[in-house]
C-alpha atoms as a PDB file:
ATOM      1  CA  UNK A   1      21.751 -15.989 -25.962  1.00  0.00           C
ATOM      2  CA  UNK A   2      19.487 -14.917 -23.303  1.00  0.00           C
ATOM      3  CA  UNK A   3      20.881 -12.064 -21.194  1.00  0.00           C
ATOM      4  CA  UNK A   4      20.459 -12.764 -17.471  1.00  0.00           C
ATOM      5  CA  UNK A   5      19.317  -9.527 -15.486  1.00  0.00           C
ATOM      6  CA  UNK A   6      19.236 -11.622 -12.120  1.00  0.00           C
ATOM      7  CA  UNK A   7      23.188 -10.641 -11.322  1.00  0.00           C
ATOM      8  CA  UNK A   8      22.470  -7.648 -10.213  1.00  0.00           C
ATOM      9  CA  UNK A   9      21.735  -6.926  -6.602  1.00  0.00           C
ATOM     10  CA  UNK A  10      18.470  -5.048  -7.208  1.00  0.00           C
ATOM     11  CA  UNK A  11      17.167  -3.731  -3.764  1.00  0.00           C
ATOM     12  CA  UNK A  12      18.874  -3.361  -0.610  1.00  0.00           C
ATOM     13  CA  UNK A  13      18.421  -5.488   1.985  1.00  0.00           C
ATOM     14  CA  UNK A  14      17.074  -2.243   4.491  1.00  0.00           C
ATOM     15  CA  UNK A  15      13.784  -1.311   2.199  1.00  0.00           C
ATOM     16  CA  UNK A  16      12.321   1.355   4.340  1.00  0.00           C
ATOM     17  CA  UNK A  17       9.077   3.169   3.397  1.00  0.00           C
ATOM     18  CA  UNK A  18       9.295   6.792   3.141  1.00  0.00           C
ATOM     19  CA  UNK A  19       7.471   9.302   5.268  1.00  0.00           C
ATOM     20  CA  UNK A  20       5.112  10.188   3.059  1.00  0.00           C
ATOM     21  CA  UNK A  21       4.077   6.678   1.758  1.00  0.00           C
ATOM     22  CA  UNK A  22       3.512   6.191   5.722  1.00  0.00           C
ATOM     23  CA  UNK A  23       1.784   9.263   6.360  1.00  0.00           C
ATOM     24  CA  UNK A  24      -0.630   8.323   3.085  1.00  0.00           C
ATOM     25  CA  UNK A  25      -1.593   5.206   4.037  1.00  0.00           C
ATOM     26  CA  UNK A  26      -2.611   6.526   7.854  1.00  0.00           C
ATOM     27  CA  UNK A  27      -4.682   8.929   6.403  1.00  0.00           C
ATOM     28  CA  UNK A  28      -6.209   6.703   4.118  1.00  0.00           C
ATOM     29  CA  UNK A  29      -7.032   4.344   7.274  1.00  0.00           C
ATOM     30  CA  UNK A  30      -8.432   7.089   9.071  1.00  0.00           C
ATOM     31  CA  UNK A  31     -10.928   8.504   5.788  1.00  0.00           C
ATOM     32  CA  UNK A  32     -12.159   5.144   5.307  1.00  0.00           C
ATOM     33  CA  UNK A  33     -15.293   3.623   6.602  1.00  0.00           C
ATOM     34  CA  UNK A  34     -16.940   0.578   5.873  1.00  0.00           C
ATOM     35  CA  UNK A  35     -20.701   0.141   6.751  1.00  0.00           C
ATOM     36  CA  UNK A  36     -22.104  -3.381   7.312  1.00  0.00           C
ATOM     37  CA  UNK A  37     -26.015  -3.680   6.422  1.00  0.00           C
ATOM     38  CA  UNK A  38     -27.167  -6.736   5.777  1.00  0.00           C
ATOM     39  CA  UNK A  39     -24.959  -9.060   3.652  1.00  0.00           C
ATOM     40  CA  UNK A  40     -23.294  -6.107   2.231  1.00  0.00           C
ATOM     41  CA  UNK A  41     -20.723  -3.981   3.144  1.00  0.00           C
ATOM     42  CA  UNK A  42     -20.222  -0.190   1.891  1.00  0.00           C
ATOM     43  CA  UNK A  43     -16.791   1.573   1.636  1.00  0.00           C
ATOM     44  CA  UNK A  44     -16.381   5.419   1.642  1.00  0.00           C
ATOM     45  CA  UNK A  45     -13.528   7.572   2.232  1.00  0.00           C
ATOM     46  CA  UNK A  46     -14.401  10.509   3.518  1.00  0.00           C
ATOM     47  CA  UNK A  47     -12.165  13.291   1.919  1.00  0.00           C
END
């Protein structure tokens, strides 16, 4: 019989980010740049 892994409570119902997963992604915001030229657009992070 098929087991049923569904009756256990698997995340919280507070998921908070952590500080660094924060603090990546706002850097990553701020490194990226996206150039428009023409119908195209170009992405570069600048690192």
């Amino acid at each position: 019989m098929a087991k049923l892994y569904s009756k256990k409570k698997l995340a919280s119902t507070k998921m908070l980010p952590k500080k660094e997963t924060i603090q990546f992604i706002l850097n990553y915001s701020k490194a990226l740049r996206i150039v428009k030229i023409g119908n195209m657009n170009f992405e570069t992070i600048a690192n």
